[in-house]
Structures are given as C-alpha cells and as structure tokens.
Protein backbone atom coordinates (compact mmCIF):
# COMPACT_ATOMS: atom_id res chain seq x y z
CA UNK A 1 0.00 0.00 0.00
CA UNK A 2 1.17 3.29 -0.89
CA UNK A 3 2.12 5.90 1.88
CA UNK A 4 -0.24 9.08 1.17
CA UNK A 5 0.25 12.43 2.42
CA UNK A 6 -2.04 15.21 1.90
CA UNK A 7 -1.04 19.22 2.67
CA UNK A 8 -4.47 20.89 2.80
CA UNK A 9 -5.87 24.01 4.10
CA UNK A 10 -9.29 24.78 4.65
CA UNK A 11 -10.09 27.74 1.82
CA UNK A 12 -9.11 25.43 -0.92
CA UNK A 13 -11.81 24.11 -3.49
CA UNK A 14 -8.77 21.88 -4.99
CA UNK A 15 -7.83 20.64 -1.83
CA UNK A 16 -11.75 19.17 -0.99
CA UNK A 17 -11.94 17.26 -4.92
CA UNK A 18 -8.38 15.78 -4.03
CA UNK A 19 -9.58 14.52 -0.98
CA UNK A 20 -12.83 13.22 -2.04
CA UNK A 21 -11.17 11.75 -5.09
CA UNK A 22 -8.72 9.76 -2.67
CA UNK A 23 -11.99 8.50 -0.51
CA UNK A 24 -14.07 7.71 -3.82
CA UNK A 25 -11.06 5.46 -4.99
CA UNK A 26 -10.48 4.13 -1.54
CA UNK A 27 -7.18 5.68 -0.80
CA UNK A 28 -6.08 6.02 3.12
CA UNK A 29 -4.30 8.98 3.59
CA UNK A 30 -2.68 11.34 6.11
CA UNK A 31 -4.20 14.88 5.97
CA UNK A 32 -2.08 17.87 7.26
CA UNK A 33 -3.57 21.04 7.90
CA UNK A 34 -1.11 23.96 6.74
CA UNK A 35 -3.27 26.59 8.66
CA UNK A 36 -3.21 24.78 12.17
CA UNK A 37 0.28 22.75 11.98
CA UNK A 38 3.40 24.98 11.45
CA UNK A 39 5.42 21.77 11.51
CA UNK A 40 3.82 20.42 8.53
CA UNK A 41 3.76 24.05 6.42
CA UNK A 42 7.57 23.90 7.43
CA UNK A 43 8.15 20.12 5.98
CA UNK A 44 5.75 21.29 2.74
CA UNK A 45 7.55 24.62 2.08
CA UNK A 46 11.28 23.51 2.93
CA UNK A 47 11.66 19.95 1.92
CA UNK A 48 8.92 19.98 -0.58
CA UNK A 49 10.05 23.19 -1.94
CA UNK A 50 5.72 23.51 -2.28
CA UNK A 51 4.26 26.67 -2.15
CA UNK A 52 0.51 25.71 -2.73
CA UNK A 53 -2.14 23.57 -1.93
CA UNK A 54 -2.96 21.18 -2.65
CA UNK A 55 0.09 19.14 -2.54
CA UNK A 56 0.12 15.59 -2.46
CA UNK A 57 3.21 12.75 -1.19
CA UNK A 58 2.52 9.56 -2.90
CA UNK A 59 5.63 7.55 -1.53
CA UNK A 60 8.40 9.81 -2.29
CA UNK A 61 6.57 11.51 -5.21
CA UNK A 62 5.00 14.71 -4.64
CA UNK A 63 1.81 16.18 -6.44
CA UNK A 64 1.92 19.94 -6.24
CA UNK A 65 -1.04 21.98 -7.47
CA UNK A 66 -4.04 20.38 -8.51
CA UNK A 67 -3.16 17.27 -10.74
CA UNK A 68 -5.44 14.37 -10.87
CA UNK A 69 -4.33 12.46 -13.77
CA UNK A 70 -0.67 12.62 -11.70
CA UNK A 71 -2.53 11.09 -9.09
CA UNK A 72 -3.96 8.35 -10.89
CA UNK A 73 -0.80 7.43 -12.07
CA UNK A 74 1.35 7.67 -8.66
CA UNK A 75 -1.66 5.66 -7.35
CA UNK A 76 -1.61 2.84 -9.99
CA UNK A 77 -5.78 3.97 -11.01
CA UNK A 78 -4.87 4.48 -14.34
C-alpha cells in the first residue's frame, strides 16, 4: 500500500476534490492542515520546496497543485 500524504488548508476548493477523489477510490491517507500545523507548512515549504495547496506525497513523489491524472498514475488507477 502506498504511503499518502495530503497538505491541505481549509479555503481550498482543490484541496476538498483531491480529498474526495482519494476517498471515492479508496485511498487512506494522512491529511495535514497547513493553517493549524506549522510543523507540517515547514516540511511542505522547505523539503517539498511547495508553495501551494494542494500538494500531495505519494511515496516519495509529490503532487503539487491540482493534478489528478498525476494522481492516478502515482496511485496505480490508471
């Protein structure tokens, strides 16, 4: 199973279809909160080098922006 990671915050239409999309194809996943944990904006913005949301770790691949088909293919859907 793949390890999921999902950088979110709350005022983010892209972030809510990325999430759903994950729960409509069954996908467990670790949600972090940019907004309430500085820890996790830290991780996203220095090791990512991400500076928007929603961005996504599949493994050691990371989704930045809003990129389903990337997704789908990290995710083996496609």
């Amino acid at each position: 199973m793949k390890q999921v990671e999902v950088y979110t915050q709350p005022s983010c239409p892209p972030c809510q279809i990325v999430k759903e999309f994950l729960k409509h194809h069954q996908v467990s996943y670790i949600e972090y909160d940019i907004t309430k944990d500085a820890k996790a904006k830290d991780r996203m913005v220095n090791a990512f080098r991400a500076y928007s949301t929603p961005t996504v770790k599949v493994d050691e691949e990371l989704v930045i922006g809003f990129d389903l088909k990337r997704l789908e293919s990290l995710l083996g859907l496609s």
